[in-house]
PDB file of N, CA and C in Angstrom:
ATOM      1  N   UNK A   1     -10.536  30.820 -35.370  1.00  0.00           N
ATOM      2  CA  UNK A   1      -9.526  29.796 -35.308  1.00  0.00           C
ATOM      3  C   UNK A   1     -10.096  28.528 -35.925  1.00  0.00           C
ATOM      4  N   UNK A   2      -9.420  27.817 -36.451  1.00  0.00           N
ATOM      5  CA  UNK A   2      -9.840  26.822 -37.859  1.00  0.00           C
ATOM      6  C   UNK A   2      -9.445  25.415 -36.667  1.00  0.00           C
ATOM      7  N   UNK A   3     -10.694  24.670 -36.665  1.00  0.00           N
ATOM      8  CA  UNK A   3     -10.249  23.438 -35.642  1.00  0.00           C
ATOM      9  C   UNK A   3      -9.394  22.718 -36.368  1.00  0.00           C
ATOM     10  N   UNK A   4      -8.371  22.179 -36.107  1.00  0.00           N
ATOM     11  CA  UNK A   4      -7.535  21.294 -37.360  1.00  0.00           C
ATOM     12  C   UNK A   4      -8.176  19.425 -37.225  1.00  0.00           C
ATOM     13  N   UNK A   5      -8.403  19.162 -36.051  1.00  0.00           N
ATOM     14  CA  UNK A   5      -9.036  17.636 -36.014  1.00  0.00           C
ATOM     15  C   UNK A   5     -10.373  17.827 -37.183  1.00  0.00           C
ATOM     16  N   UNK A   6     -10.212  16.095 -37.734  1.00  0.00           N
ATOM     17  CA  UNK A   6     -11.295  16.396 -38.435  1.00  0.00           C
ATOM     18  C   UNK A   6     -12.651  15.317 -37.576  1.00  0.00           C
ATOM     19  N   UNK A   7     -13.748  15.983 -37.440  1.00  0.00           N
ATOM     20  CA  UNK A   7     -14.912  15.486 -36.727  1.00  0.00           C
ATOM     21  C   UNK A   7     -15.423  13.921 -36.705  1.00  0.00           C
ATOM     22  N   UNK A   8     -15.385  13.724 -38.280  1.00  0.00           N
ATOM     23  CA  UNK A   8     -15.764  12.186 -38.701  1.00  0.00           C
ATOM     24  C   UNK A   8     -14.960  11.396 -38.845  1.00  0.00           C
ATOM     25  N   UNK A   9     -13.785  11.621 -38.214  1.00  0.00           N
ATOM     26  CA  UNK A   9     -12.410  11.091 -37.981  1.00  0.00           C
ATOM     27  C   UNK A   9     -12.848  10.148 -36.121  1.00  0.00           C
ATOM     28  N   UNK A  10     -13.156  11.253 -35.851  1.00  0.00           N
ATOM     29  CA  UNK A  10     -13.276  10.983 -34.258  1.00  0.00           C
ATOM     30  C   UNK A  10     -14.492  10.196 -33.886  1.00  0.00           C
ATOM     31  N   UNK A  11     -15.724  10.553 -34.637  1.00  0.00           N
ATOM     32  CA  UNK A  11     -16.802  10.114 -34.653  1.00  0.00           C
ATOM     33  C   UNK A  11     -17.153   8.198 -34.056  1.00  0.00           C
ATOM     34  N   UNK A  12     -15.648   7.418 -34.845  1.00  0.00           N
ATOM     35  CA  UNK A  12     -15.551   6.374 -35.322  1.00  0.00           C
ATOM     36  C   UNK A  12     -15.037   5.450 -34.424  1.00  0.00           C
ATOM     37  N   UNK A  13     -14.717   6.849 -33.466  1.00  0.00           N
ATOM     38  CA  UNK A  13     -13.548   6.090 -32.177  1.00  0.00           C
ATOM     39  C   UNK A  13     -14.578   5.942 -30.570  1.00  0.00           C
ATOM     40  N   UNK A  14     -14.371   4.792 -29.885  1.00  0.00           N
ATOM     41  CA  UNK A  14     -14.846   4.874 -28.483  1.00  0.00           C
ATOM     42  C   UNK A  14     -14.071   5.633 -27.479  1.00  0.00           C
ATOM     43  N   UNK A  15     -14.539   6.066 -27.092  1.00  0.00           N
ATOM     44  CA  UNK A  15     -14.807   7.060 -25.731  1.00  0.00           C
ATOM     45  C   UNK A  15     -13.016   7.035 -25.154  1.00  0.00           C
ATOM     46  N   UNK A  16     -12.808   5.160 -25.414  1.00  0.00           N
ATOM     47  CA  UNK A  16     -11.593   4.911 -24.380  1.00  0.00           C
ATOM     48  C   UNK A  16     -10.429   4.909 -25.358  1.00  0.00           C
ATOM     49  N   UNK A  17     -10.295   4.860 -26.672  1.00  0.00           N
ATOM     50  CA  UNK A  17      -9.299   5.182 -27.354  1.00  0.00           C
ATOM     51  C   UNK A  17      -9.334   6.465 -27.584  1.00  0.00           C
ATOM     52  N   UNK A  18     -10.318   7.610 -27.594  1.00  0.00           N
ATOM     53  CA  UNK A  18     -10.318   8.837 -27.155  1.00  0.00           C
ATOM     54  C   UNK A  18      -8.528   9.521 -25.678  1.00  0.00           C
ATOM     55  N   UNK A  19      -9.743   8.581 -25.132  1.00  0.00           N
ATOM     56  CA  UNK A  19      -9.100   8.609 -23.608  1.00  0.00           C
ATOM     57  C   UNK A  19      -7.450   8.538 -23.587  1.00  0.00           C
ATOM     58  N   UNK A  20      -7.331   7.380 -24.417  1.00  0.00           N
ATOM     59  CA  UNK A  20      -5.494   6.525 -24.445  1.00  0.00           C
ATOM     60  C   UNK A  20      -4.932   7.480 -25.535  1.00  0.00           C
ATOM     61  N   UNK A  21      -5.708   8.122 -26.503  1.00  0.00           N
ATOM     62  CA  UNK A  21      -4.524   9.230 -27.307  1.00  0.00           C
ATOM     63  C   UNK A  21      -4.367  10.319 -26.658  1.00  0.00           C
ATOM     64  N   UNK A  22      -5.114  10.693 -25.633  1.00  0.00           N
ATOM     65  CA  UNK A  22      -4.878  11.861 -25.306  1.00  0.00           C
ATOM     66  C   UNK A  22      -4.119  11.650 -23.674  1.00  0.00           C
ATOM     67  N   UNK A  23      -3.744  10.563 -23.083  1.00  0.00           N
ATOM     68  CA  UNK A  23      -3.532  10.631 -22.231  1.00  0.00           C
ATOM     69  C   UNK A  23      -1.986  10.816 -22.304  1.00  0.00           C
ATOM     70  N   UNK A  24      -1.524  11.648 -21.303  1.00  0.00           N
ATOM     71  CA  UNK A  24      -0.257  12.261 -20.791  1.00  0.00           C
ATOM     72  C   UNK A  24       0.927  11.008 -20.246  1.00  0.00           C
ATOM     73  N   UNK A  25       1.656  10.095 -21.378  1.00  0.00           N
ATOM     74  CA  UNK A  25       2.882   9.541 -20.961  1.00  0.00           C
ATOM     75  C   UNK A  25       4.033   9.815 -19.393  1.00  0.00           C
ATOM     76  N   UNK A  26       3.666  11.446 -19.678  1.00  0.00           N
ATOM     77  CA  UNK A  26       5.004  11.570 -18.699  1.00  0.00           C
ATOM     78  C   UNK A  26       4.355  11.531 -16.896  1.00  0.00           C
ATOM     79  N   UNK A  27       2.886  12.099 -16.619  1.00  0.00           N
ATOM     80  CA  UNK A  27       2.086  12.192 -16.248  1.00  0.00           C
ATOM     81  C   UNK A  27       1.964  10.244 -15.441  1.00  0.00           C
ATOM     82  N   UNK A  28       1.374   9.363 -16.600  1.00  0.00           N
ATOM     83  CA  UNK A  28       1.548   8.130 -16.091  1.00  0.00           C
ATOM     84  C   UNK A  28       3.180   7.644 -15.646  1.00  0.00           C
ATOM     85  N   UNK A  29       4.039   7.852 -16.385  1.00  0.00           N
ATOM     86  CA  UNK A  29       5.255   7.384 -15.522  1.00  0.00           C
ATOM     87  C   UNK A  29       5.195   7.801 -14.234  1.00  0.00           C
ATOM     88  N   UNK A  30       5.366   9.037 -13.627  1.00  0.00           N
ATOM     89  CA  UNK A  30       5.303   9.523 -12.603  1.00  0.00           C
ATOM     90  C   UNK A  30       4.395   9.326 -11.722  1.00  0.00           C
ATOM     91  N   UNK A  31       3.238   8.880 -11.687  1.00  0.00           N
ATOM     92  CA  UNK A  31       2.329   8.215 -10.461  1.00  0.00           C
ATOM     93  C   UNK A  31       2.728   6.837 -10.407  1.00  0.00           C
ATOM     94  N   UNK A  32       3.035   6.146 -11.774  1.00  0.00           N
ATOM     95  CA  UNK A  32       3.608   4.700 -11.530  1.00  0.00           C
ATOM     96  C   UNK A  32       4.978   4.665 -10.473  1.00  0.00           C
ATOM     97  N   UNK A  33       5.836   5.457 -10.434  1.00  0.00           N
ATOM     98  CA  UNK A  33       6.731   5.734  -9.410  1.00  0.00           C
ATOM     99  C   UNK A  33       6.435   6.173  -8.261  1.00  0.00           C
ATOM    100  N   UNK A  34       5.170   7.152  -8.065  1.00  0.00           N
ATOM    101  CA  UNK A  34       4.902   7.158  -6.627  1.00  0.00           C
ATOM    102  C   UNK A  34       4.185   6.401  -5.600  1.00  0.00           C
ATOM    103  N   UNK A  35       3.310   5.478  -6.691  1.00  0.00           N
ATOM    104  CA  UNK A  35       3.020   4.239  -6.350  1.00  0.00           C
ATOM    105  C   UNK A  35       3.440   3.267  -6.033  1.00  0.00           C
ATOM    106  N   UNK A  36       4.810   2.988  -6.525  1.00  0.00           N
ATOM    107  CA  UNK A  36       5.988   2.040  -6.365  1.00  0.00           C
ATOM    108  C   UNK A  36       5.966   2.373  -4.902  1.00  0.00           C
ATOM    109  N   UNK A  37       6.299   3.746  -4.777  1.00  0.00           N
ATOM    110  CA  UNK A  37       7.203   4.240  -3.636  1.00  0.00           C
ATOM    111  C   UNK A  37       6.318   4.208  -2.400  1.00  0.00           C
ATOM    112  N   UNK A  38       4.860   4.082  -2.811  1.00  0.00           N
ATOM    113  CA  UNK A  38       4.137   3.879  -1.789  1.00  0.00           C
ATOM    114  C   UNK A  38       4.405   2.473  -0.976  1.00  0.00           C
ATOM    115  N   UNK A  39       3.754   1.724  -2.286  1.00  0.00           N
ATOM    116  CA  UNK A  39       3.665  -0.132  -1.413  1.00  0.00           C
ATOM    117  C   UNK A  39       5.412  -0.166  -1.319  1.00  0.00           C
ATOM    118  N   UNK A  40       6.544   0.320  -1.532  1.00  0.00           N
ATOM    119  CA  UNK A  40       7.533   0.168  -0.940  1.00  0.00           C
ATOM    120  C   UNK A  40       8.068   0.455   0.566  1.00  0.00           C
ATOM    121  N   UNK A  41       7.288   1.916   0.690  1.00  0.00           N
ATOM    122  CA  UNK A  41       7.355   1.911   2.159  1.00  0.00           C
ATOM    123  C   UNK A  41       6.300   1.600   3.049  1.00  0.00           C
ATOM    124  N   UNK A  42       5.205   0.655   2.686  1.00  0.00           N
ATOM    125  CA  UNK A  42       4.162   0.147   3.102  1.00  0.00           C
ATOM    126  C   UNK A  42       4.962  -1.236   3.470  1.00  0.00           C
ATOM    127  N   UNK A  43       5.575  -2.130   2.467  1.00  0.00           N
ATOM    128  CA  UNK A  43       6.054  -3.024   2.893  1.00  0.00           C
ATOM    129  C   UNK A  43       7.545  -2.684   3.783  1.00  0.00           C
ATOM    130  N   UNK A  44       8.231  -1.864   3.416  1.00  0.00           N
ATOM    131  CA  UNK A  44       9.212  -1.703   4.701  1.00  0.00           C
ATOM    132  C   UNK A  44       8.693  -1.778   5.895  1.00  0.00           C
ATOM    133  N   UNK A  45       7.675  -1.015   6.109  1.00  0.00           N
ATOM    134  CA  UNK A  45       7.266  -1.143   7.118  1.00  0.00           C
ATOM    135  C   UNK A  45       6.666  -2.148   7.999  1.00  0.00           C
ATOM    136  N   UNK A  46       6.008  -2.621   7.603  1.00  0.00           N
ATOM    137  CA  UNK A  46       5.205  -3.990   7.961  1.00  0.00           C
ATOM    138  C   UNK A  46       6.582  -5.232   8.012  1.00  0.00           C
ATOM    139  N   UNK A  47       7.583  -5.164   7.142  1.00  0.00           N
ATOM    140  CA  UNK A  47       8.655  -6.056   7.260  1.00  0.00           C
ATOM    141  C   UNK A  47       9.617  -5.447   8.698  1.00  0.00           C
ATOM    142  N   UNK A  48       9.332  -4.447   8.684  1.00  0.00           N
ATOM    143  CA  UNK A  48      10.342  -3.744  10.425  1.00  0.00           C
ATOM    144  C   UNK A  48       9.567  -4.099  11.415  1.00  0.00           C
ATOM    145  N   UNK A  49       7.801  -4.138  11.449  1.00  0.00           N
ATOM    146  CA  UNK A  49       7.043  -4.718  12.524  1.00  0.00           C
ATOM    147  C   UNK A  49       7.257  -6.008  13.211  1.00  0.00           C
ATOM    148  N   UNK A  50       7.526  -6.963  11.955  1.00  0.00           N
ATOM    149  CA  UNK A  50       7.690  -7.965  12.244  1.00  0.00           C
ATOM    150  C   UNK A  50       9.205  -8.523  12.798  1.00  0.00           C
ATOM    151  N   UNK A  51      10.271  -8.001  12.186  1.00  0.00           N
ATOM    152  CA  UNK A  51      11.268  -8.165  12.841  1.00  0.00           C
ATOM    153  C   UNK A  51      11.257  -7.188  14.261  1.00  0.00           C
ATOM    154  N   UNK A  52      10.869  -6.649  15.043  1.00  0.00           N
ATOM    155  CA  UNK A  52      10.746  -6.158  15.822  1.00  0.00           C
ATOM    156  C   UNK A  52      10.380  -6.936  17.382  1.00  0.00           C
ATOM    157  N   UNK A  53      11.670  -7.444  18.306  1.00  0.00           N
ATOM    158  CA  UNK A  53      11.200  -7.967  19.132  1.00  0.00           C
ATOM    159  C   UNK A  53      10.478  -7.269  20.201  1.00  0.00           C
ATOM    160  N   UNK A  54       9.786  -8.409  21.059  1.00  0.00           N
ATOM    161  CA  UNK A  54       8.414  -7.726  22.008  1.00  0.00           C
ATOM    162  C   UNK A  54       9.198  -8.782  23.327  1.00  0.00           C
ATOM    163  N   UNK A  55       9.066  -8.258  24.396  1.00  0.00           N
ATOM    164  CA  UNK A  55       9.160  -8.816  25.393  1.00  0.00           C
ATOM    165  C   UNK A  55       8.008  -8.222  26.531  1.00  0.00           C
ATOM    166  N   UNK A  56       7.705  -9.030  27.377  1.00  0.00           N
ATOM    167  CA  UNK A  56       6.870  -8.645  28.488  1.00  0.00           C
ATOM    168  C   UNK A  56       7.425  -7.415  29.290  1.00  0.00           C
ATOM    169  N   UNK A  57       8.427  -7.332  29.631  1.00  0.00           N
ATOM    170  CA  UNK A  57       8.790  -6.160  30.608  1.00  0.00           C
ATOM    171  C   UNK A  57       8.508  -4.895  29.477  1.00  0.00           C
ATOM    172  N   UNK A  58       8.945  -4.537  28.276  1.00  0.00           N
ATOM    173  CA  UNK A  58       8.798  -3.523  27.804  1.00  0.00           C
ATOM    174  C   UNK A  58       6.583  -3.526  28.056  1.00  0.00           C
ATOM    175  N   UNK A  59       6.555  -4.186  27.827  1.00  0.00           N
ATOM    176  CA  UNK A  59       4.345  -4.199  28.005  1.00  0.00           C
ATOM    177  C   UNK A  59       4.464  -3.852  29.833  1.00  0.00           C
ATOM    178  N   UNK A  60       5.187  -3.866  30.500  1.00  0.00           N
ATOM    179  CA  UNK A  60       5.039  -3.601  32.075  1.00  0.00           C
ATOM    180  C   UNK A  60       4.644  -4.636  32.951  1.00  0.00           C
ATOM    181  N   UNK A  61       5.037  -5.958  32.224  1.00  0.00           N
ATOM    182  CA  UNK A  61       4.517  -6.927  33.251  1.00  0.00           C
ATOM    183  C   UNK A  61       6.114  -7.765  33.735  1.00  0.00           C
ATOM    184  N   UNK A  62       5.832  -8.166  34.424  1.00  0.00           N
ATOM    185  CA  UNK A  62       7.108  -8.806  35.442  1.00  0.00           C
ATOM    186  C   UNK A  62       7.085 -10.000  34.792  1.00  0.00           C
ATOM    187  N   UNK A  63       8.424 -10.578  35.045  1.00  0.00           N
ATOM    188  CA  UNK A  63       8.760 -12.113  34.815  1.00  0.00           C
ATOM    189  C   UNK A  63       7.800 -12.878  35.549  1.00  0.00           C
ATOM    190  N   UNK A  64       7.593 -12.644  37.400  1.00  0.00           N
ATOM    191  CA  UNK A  64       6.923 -13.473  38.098  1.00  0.00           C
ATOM    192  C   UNK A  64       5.274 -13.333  37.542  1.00  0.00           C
ATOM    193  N   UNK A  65       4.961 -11.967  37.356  1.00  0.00           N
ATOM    194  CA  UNK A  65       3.556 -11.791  36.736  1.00  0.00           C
ATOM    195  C   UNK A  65       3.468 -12.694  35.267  1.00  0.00           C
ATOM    196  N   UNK A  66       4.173 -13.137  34.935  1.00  0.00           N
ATOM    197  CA  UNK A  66       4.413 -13.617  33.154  1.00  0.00           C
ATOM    198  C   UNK A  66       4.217 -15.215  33.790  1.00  0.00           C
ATOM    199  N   UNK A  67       5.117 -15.739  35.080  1.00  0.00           N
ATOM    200  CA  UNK A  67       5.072 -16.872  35.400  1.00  0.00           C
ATOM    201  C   UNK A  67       3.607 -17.570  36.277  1.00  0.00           C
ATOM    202  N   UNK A  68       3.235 -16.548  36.909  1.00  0.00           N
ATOM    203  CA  UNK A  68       2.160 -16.633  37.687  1.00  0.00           C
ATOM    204  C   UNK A  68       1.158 -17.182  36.833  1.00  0.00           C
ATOM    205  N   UNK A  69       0.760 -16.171  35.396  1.00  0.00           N
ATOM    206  CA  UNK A  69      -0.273 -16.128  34.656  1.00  0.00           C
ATOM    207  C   UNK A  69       0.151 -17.289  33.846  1.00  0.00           C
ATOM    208  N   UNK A  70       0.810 -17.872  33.289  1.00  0.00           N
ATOM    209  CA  UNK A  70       1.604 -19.006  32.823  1.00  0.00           C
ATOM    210  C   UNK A  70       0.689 -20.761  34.005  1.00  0.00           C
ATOM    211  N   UNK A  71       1.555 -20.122  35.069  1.00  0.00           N
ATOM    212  CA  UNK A  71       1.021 -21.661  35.977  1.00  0.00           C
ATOM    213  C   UNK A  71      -0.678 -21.474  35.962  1.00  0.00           C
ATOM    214  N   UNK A  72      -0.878 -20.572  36.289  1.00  0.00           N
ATOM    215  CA  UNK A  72      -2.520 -20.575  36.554  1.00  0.00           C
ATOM    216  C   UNK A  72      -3.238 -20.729  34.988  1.00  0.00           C
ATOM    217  N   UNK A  73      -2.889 -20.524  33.825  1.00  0.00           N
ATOM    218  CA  UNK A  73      -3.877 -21.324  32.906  1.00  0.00           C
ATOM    219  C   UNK A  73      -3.232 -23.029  32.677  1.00  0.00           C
ATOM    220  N   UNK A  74      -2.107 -23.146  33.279  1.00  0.00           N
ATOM    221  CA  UNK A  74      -1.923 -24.721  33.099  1.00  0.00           C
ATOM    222  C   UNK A  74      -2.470 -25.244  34.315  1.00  0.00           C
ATOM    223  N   UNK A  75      -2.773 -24.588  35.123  1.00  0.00           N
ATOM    224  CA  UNK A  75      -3.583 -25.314  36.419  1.00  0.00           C
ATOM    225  C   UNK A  75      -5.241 -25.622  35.807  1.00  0.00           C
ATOM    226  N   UNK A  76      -5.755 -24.691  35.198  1.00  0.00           N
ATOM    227  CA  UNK A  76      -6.798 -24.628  34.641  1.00  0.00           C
ATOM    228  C   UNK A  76      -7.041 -25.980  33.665  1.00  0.00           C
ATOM    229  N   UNK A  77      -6.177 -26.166  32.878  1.00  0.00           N
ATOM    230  CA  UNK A  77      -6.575 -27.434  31.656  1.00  0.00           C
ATOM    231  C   UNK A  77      -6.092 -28.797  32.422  1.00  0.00           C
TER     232      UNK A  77
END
């Protein structure tokens, strides 16, 4: 089988324009989209954390336990 590239053609080129002719277009679109799709649901998420209210009773502590611990560090300062 007859190589068709010619050798001293290539010789002339670095390593990384090597790299960029031979690299696969359809290949890079497609991780650029799953990447998207990553930090997209990375930030959904972290944006639902934060809208996400917290109250003491769902953590298991009481209003009076919430008030107690409340007066006793203002008794403190």
């Amino acid at each position: 089988m007859k190589n068709l590239t010619n050798p001293t053609a290539e010789r002339g080129q670095s390593p990384y324009q090597l790299l960029v002719q031979s690299e696969e277009k359809e290949r890079s679109f497609l991780e650029t989209l799953i990447y998207l799709c990553l930090v997209g649901a990375v930030v959904t998420s972290i944006w639902q954390f934060t809208q996400q209210p917290v109250s003491f009773t769902q953590l298991g502590v009481t209003s009076a336990a919430q008030t107690l611990a409340l007066e006793s560090s203002a008794a403190r300062s």
